[in-house]
C-alpha atoms as a PDB file:
ATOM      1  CA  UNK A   1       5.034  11.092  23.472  1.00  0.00           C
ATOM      2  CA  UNK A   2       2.336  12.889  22.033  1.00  0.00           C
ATOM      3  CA  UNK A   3      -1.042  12.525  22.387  1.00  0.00           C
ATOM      4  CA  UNK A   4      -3.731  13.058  19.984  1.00  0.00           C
ATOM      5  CA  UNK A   5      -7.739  12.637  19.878  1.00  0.00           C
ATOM      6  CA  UNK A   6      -9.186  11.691  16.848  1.00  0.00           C
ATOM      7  CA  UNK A   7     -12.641  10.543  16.101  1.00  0.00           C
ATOM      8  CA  UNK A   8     -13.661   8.146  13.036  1.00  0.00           C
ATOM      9  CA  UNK A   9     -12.494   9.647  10.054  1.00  0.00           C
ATOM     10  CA  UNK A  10     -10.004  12.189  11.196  1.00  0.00           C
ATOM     11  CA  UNK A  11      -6.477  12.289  10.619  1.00  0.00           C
ATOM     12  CA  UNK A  12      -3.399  13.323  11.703  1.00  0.00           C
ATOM     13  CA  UNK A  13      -0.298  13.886   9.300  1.00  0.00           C
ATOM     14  CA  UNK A  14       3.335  13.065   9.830  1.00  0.00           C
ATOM     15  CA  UNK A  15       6.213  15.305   7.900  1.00  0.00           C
ATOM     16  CA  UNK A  16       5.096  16.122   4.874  1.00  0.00           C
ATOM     17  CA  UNK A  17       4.229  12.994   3.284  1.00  0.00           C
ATOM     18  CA  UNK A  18       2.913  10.427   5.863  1.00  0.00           C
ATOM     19  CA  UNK A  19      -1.577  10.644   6.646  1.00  0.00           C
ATOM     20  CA  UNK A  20      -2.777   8.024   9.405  1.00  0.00           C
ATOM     21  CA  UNK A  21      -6.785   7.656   9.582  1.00  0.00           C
ATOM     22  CA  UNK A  22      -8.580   6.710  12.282  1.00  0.00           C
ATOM     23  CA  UNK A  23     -10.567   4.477  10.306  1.00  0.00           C
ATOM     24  CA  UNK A  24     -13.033   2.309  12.389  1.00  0.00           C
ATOM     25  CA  UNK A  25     -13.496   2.598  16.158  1.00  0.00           C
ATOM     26  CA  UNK A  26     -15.037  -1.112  18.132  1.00  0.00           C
ATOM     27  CA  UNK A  27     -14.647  -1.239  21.887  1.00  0.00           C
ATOM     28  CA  UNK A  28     -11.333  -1.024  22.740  1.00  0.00           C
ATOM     29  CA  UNK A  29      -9.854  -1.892  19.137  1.00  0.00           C
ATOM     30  CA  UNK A  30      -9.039   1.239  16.574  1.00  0.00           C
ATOM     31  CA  UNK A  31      -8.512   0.782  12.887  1.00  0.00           C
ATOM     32  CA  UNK A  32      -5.754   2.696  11.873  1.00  0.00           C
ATOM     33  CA  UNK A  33      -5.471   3.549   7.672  1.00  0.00           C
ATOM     34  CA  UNK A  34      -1.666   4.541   6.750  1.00  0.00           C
ATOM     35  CA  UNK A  35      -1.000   6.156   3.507  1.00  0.00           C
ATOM     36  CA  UNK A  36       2.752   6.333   3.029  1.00  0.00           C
ATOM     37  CA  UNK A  37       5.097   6.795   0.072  1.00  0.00           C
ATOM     38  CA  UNK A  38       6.111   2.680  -0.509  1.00  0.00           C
ATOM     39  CA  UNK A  39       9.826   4.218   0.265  1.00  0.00           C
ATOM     40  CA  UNK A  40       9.255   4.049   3.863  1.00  0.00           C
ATOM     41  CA  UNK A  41       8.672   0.903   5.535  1.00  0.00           C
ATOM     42  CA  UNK A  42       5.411   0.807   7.909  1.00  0.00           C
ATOM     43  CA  UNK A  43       5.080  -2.576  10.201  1.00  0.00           C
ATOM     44  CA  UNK A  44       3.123  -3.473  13.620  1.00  0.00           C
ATOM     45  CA  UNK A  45       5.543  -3.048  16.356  1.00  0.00           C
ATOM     46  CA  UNK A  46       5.964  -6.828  16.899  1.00  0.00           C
ATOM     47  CA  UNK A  47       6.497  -7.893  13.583  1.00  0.00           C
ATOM     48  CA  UNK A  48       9.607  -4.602  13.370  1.00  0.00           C
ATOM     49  CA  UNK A  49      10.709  -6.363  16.691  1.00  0.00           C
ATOM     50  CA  UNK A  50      11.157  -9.493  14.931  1.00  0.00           C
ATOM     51  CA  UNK A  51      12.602  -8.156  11.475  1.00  0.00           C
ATOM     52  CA  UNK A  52      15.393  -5.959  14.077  1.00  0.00           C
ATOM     53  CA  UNK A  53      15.849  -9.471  15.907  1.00  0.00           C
ATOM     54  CA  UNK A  54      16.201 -11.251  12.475  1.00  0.00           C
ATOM     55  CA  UNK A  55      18.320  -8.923  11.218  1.00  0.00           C
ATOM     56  CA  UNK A  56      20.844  -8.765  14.180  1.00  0.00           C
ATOM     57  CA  UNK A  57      20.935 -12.676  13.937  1.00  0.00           C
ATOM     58  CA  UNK A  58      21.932 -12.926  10.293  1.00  0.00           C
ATOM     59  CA  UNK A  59      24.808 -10.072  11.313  1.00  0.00           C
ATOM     60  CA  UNK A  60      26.184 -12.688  13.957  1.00  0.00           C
ATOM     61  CA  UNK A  61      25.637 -15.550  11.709  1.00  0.00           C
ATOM     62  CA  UNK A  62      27.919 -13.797   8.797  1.00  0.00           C
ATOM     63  CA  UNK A  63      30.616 -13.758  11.413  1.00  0.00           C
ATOM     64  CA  UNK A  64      33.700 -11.648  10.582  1.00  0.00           C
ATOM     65  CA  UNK A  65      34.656  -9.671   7.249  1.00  0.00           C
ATOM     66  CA  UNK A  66      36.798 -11.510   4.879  1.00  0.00           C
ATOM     67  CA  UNK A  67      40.828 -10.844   4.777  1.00  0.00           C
ATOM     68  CA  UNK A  68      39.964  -9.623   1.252  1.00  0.00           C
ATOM     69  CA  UNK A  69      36.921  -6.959   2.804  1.00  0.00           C
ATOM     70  CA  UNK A  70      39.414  -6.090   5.724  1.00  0.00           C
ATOM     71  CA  UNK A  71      42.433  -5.274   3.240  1.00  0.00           C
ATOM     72  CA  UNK A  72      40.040  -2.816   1.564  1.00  0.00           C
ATOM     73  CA  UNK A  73      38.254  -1.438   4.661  1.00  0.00           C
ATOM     74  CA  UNK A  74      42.073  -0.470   6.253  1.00  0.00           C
ATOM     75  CA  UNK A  75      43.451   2.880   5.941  1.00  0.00           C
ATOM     76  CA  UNK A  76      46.301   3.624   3.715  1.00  0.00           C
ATOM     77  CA  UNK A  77      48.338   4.495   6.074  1.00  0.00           C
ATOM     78  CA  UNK A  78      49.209   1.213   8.095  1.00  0.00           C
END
């Protein structure tokens, strides 16, 4: 992990296209300002936690591919 310091205002840049701001500062919470092309999604770690949780649940839920999905999914060759 890397570790930065940053004071109010400052940033730090990610890649090419990705600028977080340290953007207020109050005891021992920090306001963090993201500016990110809409392309790539940006969430609180909990709330990705529960859209990876979600997301594996549906999967399960769905249950097996069809006959149909499996015919096209085999190779050729069987």
């Amino acid at each position: 992990m890397l570790v930065l310091t940053r004071k109010r205002d400052e940033s730090i840049i990610i890649g090419d296209e990705i600028r977080v701001t340290v953007v207020d500062v109050r005891g021992d919470q920090v306001k963090l300002g993201i500016d990110a092309p809409r392309r790539i999604p940006v969430h609180r770690e909990e709330i990705y936690k529960e859209i990876q949780a979600e997301n594996r649940r549906a999967a399960l839920q769905a249950g097996p591919p069809s006959a149909a999905l499996d015919d096209l999914l085999r190779p050729e060759s069987e």
